[in-house]
Protein backbone atom coordinates (compact mmCIF):
# COMPACT_ATOMS: atom_id res chain seq x y z
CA UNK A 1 0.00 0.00 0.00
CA UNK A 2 2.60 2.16 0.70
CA UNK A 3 4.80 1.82 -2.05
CA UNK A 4 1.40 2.26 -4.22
CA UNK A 5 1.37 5.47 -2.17
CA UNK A 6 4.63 6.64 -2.92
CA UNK A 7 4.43 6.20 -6.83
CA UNK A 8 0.93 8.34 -6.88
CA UNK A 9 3.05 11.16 -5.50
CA UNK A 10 5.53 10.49 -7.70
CA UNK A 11 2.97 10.67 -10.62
CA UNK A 12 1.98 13.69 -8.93
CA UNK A 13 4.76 15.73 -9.09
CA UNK A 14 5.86 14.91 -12.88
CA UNK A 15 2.40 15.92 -14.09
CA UNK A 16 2.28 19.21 -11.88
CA UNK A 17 6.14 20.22 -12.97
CA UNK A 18 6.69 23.36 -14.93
CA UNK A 19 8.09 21.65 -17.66
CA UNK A 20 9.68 24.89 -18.84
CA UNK A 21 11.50 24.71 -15.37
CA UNK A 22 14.36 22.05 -14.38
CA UNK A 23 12.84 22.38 -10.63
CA UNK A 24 9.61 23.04 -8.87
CA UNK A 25 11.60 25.26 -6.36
CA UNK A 26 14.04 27.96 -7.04
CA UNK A 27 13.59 31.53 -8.72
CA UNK A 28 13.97 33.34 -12.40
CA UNK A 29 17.35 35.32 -12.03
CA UNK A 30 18.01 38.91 -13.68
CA UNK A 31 21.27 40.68 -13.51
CA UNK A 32 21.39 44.03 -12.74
CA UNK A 33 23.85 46.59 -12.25
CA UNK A 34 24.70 49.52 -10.04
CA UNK A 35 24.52 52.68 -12.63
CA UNK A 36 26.62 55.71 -10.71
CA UNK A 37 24.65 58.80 -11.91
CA UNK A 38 26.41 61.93 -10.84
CA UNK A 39 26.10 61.70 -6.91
CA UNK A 40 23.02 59.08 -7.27
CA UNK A 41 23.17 55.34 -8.13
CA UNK A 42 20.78 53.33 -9.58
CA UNK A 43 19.70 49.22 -9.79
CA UNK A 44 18.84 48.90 -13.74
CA UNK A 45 18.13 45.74 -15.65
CA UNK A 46 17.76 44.60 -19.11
CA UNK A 47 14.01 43.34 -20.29
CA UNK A 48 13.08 42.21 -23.00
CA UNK A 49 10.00 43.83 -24.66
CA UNK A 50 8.03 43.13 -27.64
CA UNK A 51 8.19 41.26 -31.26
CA UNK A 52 10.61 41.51 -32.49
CA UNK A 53 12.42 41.82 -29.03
CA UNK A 54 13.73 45.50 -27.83
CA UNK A 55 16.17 45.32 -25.21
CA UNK A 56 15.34 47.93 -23.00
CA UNK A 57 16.88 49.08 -19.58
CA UNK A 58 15.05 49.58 -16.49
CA UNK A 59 15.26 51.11 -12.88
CA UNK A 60 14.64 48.13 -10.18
CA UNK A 61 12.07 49.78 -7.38
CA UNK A 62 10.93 47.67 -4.66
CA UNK A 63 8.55 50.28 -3.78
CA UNK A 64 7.25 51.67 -7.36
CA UNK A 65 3.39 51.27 -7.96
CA UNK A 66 3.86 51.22 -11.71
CA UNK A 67 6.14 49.68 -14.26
CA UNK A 68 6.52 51.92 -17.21
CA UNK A 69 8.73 53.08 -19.74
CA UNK A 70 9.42 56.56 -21.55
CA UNK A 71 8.36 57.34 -24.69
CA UNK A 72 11.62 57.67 -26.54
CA UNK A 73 13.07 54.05 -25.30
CA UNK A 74 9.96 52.08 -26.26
CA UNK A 75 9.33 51.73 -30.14
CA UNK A 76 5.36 50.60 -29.94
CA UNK A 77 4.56 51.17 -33.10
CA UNK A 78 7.62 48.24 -34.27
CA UNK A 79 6.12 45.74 -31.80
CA UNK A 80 3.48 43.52 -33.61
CA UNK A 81 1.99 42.25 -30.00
CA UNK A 82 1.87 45.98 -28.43
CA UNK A 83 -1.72 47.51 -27.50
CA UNK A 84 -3.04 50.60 -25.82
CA UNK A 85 -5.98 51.11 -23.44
CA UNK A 86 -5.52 54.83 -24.42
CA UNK A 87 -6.29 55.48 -20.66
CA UNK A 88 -4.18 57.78 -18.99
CA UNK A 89 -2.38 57.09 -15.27
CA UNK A 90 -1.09 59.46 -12.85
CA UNK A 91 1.16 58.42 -10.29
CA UNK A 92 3.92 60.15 -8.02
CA UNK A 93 7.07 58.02 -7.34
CA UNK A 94 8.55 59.41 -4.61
CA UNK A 95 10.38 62.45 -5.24
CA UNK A 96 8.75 63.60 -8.63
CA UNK A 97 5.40 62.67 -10.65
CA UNK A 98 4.73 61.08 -13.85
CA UNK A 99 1.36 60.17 -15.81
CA UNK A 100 1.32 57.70 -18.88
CA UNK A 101 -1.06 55.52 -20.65
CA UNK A 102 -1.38 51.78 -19.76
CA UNK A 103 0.07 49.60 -22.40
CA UNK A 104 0.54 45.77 -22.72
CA UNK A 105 2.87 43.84 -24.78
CA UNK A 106 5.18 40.58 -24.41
CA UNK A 107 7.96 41.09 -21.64
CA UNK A 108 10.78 38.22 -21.63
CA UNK A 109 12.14 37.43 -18.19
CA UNK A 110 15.01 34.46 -18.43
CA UNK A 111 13.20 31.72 -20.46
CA UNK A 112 9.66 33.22 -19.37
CA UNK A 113 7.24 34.87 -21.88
CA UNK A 114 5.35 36.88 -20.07
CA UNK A 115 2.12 38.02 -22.56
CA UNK A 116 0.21 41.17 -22.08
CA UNK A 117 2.06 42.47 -19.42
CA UNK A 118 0.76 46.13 -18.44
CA UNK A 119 2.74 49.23 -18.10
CA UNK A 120 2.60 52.90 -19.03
CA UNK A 121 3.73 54.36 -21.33
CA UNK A 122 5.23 57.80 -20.33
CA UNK A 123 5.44 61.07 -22.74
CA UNK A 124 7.71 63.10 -19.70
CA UNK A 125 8.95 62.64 -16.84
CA UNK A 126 10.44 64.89 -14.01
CA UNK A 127 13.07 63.56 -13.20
CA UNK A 128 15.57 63.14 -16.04
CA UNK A 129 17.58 59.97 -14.61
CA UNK A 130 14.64 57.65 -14.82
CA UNK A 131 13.97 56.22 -18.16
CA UNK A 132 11.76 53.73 -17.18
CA UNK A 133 11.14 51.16 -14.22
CA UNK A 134 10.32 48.25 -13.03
CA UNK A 135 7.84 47.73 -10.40
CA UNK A 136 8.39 44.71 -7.81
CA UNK A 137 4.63 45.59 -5.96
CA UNK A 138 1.78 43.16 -4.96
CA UNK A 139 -0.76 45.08 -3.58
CA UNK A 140 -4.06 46.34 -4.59
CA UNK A 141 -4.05 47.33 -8.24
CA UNK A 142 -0.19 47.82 -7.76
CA UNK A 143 0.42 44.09 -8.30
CA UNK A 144 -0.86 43.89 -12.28
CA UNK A 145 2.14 45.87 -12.92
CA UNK A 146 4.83 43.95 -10.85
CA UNK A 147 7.33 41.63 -12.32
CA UNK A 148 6.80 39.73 -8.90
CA UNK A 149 2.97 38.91 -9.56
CA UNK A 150 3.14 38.26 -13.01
CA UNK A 151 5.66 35.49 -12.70
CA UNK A 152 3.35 34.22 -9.74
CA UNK A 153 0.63 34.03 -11.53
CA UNK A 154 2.23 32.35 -14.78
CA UNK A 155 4.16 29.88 -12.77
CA UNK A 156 2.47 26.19 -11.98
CA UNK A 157 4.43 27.06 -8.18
CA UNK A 158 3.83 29.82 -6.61
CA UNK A 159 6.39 32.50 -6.57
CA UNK A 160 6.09 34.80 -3.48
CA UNK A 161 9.50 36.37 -3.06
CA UNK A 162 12.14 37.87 -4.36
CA UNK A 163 15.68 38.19 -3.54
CA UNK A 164 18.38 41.00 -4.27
CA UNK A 165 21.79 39.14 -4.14
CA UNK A 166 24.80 41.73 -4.63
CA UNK A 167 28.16 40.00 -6.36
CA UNK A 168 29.88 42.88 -5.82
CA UNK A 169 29.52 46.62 -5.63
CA UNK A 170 28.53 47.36 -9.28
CA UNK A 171 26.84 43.57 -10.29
CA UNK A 172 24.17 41.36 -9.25
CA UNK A 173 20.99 39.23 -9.69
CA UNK A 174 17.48 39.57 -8.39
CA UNK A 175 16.30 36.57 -7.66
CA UNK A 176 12.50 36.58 -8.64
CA UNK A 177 10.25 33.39 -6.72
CA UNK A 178 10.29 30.87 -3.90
CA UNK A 179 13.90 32.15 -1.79
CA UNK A 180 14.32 29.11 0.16
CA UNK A 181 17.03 27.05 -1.52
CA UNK A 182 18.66 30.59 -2.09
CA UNK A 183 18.69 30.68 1.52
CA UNK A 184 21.72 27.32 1.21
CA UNK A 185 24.18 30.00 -0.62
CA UNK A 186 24.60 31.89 2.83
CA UNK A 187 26.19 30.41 5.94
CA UNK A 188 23.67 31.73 8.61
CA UNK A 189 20.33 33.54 8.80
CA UNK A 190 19.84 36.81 10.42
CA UNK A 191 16.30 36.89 11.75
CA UNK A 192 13.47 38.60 10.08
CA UNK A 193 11.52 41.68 10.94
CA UNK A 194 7.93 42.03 10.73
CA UNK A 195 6.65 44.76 7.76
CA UNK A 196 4.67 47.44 10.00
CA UNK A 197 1.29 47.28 8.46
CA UNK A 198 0.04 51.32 8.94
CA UNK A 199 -0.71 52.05 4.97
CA UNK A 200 -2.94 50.88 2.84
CA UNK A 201 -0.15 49.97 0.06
CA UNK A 202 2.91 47.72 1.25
CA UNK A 203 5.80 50.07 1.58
CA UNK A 204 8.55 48.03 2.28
CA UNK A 205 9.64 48.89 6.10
CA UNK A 206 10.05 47.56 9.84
CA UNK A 207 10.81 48.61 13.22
CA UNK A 208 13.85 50.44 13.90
CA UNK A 209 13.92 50.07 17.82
CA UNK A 210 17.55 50.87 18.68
CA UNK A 211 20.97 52.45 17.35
CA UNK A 212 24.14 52.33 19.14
CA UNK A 213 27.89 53.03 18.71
CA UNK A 214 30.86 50.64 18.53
CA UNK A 215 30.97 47.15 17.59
CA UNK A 216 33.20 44.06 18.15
CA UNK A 217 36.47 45.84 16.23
CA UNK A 218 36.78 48.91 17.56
CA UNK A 219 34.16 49.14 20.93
CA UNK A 220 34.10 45.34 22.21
CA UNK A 221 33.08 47.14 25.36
CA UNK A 222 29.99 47.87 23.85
CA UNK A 223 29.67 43.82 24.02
CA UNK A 224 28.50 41.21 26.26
CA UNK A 225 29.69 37.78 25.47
CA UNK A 226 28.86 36.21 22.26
CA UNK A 227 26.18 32.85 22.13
CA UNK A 228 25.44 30.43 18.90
CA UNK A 229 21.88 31.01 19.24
CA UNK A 230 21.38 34.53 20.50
CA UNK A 231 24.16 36.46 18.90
CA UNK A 232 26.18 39.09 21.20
CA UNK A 233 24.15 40.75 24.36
CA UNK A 234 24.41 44.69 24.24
CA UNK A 235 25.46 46.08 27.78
CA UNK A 236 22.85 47.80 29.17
CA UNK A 237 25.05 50.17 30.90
CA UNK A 238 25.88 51.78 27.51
CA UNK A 239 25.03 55.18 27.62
CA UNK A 240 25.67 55.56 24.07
CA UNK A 241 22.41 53.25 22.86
CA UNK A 242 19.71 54.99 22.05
CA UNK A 243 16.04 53.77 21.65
CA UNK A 244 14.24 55.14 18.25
CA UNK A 245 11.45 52.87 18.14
CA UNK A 246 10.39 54.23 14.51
CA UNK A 247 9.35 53.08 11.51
CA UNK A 248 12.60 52.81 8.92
CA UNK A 249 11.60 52.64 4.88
CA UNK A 250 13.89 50.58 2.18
CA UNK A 251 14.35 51.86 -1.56
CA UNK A 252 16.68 50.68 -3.73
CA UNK A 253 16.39 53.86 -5.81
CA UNK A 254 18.82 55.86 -2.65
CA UNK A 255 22.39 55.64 -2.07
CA UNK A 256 22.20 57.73 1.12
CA UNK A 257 20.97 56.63 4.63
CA UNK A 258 17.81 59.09 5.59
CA UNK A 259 17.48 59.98 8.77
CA UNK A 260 15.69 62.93 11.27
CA UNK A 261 17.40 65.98 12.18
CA UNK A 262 17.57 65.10 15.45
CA UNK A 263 19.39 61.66 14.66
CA UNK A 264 21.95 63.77 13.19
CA UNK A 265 22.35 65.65 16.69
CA UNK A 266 22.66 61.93 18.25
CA UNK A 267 25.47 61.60 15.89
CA UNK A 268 27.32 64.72 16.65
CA UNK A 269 27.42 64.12 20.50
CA UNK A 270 28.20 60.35 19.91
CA UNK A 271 29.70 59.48 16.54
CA UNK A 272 32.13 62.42 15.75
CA UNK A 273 33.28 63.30 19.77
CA UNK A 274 36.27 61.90 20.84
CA UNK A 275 36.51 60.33 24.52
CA UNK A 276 36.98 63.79 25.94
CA UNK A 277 34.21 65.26 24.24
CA UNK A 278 36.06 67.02 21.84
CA UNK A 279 34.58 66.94 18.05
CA UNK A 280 36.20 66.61 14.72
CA UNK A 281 34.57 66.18 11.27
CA UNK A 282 32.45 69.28 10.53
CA UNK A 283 28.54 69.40 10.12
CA UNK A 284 27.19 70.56 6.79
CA UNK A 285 24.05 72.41 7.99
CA UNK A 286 21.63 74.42 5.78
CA UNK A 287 18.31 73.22 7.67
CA UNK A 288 17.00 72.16 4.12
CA UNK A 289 20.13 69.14 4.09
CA UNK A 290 22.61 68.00 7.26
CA UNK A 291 25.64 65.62 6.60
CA UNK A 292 29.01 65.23 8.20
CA UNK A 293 32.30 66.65 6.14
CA UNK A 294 35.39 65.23 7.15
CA UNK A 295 39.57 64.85 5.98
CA UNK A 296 40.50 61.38 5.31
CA UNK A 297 42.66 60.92 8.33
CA UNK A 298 40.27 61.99 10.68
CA UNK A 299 37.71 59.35 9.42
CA UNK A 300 39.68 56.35 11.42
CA UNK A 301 38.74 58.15 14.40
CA UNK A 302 35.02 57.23 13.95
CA UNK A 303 33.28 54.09 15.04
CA UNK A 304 30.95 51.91 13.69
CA UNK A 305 26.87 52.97 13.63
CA UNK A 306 24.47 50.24 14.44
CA UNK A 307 21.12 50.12 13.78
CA UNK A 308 18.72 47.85 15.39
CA UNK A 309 15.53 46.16 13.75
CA UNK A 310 13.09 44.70 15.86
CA UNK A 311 15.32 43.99 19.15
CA UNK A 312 17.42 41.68 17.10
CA UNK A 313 18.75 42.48 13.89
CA UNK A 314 22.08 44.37 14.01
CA UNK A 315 22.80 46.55 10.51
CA UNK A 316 26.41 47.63 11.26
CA UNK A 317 28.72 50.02 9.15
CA UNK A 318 32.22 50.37 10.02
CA UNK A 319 33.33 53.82 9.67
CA UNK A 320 35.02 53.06 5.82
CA UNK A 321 31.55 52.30 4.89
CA UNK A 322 29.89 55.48 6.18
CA UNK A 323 31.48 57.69 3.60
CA UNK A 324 32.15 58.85 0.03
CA UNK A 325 35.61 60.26 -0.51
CA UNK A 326 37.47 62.16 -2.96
CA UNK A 327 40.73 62.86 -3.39
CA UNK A 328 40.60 65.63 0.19
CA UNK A 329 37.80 65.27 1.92
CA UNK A 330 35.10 62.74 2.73
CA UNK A 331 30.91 63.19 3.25
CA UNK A 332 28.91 60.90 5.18
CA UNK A 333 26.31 59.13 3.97
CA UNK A 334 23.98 59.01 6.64
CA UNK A 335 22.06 62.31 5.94
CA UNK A 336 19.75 64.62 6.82
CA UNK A 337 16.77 66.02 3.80
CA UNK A 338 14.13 67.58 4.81
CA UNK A 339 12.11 65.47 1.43
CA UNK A 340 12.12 62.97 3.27
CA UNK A 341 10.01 62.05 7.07
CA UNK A 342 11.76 59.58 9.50
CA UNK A 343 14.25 56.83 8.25
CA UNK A 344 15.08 55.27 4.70
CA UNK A 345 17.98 52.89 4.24
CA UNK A 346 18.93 53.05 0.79
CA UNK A 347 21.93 50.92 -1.13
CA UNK A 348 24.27 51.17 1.29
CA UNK A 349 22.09 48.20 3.24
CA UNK A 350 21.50 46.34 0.34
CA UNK A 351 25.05 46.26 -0.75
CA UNK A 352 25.90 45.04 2.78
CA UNK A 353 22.93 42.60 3.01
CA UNK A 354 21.67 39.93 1.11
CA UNK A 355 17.67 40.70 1.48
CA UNK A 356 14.33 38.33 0.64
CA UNK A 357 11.07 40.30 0.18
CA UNK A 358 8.49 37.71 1.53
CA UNK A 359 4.74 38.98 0.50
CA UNK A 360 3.60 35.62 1.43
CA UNK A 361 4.65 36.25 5.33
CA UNK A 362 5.31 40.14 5.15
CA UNK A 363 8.54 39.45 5.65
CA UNK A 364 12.06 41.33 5.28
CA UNK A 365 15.16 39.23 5.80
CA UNK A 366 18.93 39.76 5.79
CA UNK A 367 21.39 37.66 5.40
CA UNK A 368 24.98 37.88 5.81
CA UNK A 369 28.52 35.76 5.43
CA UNK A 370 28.79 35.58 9.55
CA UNK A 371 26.47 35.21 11.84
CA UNK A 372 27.80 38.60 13.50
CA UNK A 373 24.24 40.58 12.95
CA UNK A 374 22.53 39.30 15.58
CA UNK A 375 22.25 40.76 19.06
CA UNK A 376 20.23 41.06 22.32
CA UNK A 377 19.21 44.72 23.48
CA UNK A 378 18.32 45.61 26.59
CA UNK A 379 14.97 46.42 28.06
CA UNK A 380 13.44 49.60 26.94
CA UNK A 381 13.11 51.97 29.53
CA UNK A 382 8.93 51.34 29.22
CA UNK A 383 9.41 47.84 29.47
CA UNK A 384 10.89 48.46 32.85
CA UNK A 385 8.73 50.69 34.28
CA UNK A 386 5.91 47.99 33.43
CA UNK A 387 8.48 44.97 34.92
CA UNK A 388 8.91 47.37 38.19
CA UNK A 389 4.91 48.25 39.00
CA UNK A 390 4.32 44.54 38.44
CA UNK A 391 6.67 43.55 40.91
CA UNK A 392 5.44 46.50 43.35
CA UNK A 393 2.30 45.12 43.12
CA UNK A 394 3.20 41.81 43.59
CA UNK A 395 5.38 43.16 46.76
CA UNK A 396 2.77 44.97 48.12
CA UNK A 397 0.40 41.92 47.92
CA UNK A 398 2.86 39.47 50.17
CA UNK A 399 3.25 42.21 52.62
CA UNK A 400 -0.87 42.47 52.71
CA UNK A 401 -1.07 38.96 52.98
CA UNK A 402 1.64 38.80 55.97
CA UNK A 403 0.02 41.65 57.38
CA UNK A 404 -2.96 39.67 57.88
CA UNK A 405 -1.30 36.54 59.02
CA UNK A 406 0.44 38.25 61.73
CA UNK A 407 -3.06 40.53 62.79
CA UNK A 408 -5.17 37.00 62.64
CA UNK A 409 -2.16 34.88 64.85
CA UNK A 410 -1.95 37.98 67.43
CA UNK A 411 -5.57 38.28 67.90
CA UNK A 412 -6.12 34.17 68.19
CA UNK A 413 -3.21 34.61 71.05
CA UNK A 414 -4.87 37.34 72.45
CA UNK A 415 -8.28 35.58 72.55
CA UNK A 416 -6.96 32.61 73.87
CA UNK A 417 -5.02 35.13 76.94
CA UNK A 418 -8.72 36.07 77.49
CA UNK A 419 -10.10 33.09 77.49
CA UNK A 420 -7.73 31.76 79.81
CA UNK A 421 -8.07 35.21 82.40
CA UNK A 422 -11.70 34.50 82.16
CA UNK A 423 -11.50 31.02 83.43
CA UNK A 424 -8.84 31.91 86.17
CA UNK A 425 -11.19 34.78 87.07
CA UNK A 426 -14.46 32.43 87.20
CA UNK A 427 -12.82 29.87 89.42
CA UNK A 428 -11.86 33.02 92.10
């Protein structure tokens, strides 16, 4: 019976195989490079669009609700399997706002054909850099334009993730479907965080709970012992860790770390002060922008910035990783704009960290060559407050409950003295 068992299964699997796919797991891979734009950088990729096929290259945005293409890059009229709804779409992508008409014709991804895929087709836009992009969404309406749900919905498995694996600096591959045997190409796993759910649209983001300074090369101080399963245990007595608790945003269209202008403060005090107090490195201030200036010897004097997702996840930068030099002087790139509210982490994390977008689970996860990301922070100070009134109450119930025992054995004693006086008395 069991053998007949085993062959159905078998059976099952052959005749529910992709057969355009070697495996039922794994993911459609797309190289993309790291375009250096003046001061900006970019993630672009190469599609394929149309018949005959146009190569055409496009901006990767994990958090773009569209996927469209200017004009000028897009020959419609050469592709025999291009259409037009001939409605027009307004949209604003973060810093600047575009409108187009929606479109569909043939996109090839790897060895997928991907018919009457939907985009817009753009007259203008804004910004000059972007030429076109490609949207990674699946939410709402957002989702019939993302190269994410379209290969989930043309694949026989279901494709829920997708990974952005850096080779290097300049090259890599996003990694579009099921991320779990990706997960075998990296040693250990630093644990997720869970995407804060407070707009209607996923916005790719999570808790950013702490940030402190130091780290095992150049502050082991700043360090409790290290354990397999937990990671390294912050010391609480740190009066350089500092509790955000604040939402954090990731785009891969930034190659600055956002923060608020009073993070930049923190910095000042903590980051660019010497053990005396003394600072070095100046602060570019206009109240519009804030960054950090400094000469390239005085850089080795700064340690590493931590940030802390969820109580757990440790996103470090050494100090050679918080700038961009020239030949004389280097600027941080942990910034203040006023364009932008709160945190965004930009491609300085995901250059650093291998990440898997998870819509399935609402998941962001980083990985890393060493398991050196993970740590253990201490109690907030609200968590204490709540710990100490528990035990208060708890304290103040034993000494009720004492109080009572002793009252109820002292009056028993004294009732008994009476009983006994009034008996002596009686027999007088």
């Amino acid at each position: 019976m069991s053998k007949i068992l085993y062959l159905l299964l078998i059976l099952k699997l052959i005749i529910t195989q992709d057969p355009e796919s070697p495996e039922i797991s794994g993911t459609i891979p797309l190289k993309f490079t790291v375009q250096k734009i003046n001061s900006d950088e970019l993630l672009t990729t190469i599609l394929k669009i149309g018949d005959p096929q146009q190569e055409i290259e496009l901006i990767l945005d994990i958090g773009a609700e569209r996927t469209w293409i200017l004009k000028d890059n897009f020959k419609s009229s050469l592709s025999k399997t291009y259409s037009s709804e001939n409605i027009l779409d307004k949209r604003i992508q973060d810093t600047f706002s575009y409108s187009g008409y929606k479109s569909k014709d043939t996109f090839t991804v790897g060895n997928k054909t991907l018919e009457n895929f939907l985009f817009l087709i753009v007259e203008k836009v804004e910004n000059k850099y972007f030429k076109g992009v490609l949207s990674l969404g699946r939410e709402y309406d957002t989702k019939y334009f993302s190269l994410a749900y379209r290969l989930s919905s043309t694949m026989q498995t279901f494709y829920n993730s997708f990974q952005l694996k850096f080779e290097g600096n300049n090259t890599g591959e996003l990694h579009v479907g099921d991320a779990s045997d990706e997960v075998k190409n990296f040693r250990d796993l630093v644990l997720p965080c869970k995407l804060l759910d407070s707009e209607p649209k996923i916005k790719w983001k999570c808790k950013l709970t702490h940030v402190f300074i130091g780290g095992i090369d150049n502050a082991k101080s700043f360090f409790d012992d290290y354990y397999e399963q937990t990671g390294y245990e912050i010391n609480s007595r740190s009066y350089k860790i500092e509790v955000i608790n604040s939402p954090v945003y990731f785009e891969t269209i930034y190659n600055k770390i956002y923060v608020t202008r009073s993070f930049i403060d923190y910095m000042k005090i903590n980051l660019f002060s010497d053990k005396n107090g003394k600072s070095f490195c100046s602060l570019e201030d206009n109240n519009s922008k804030a960054y950090f200036k400094c000469s390239k010897s005085e850089i080795s004097n700064v340690p590493s910035l931590n940030f802390v997702l969820s109580d757990i996840t440790d996103l470090s930068f050494p100090y050679n990783n918080l700038f961009e030099c020239d030949d004389n002087n280097c600027i941080s790139i942990v910034q203040y704009d006023k364009n932008f509210n709160g945190f965004v982490f930009g491609l300085p994390i995901l250059k650093n960290y291998q990440m898997i977008f998870d819509y399935n689970s609402r998941f962001l996860q980083f990985y890393g060559k060493e398991n050196k990301y993970l740590v253990r922070m201490p109690n907030t100070g609200g968590i204490d407050m709540v710990n100490f009134l528990i035990y208060f109450f708890l304290f103040i119930i034993f000494v009720l409950i004492i109080g009572i025992c002793v009252i109820y054995i002292m009056r028993s004693k004294n009732k008994k003295r009476k009983k006994i006086e009034e008996e002596i008395y009686q027999k007088f």
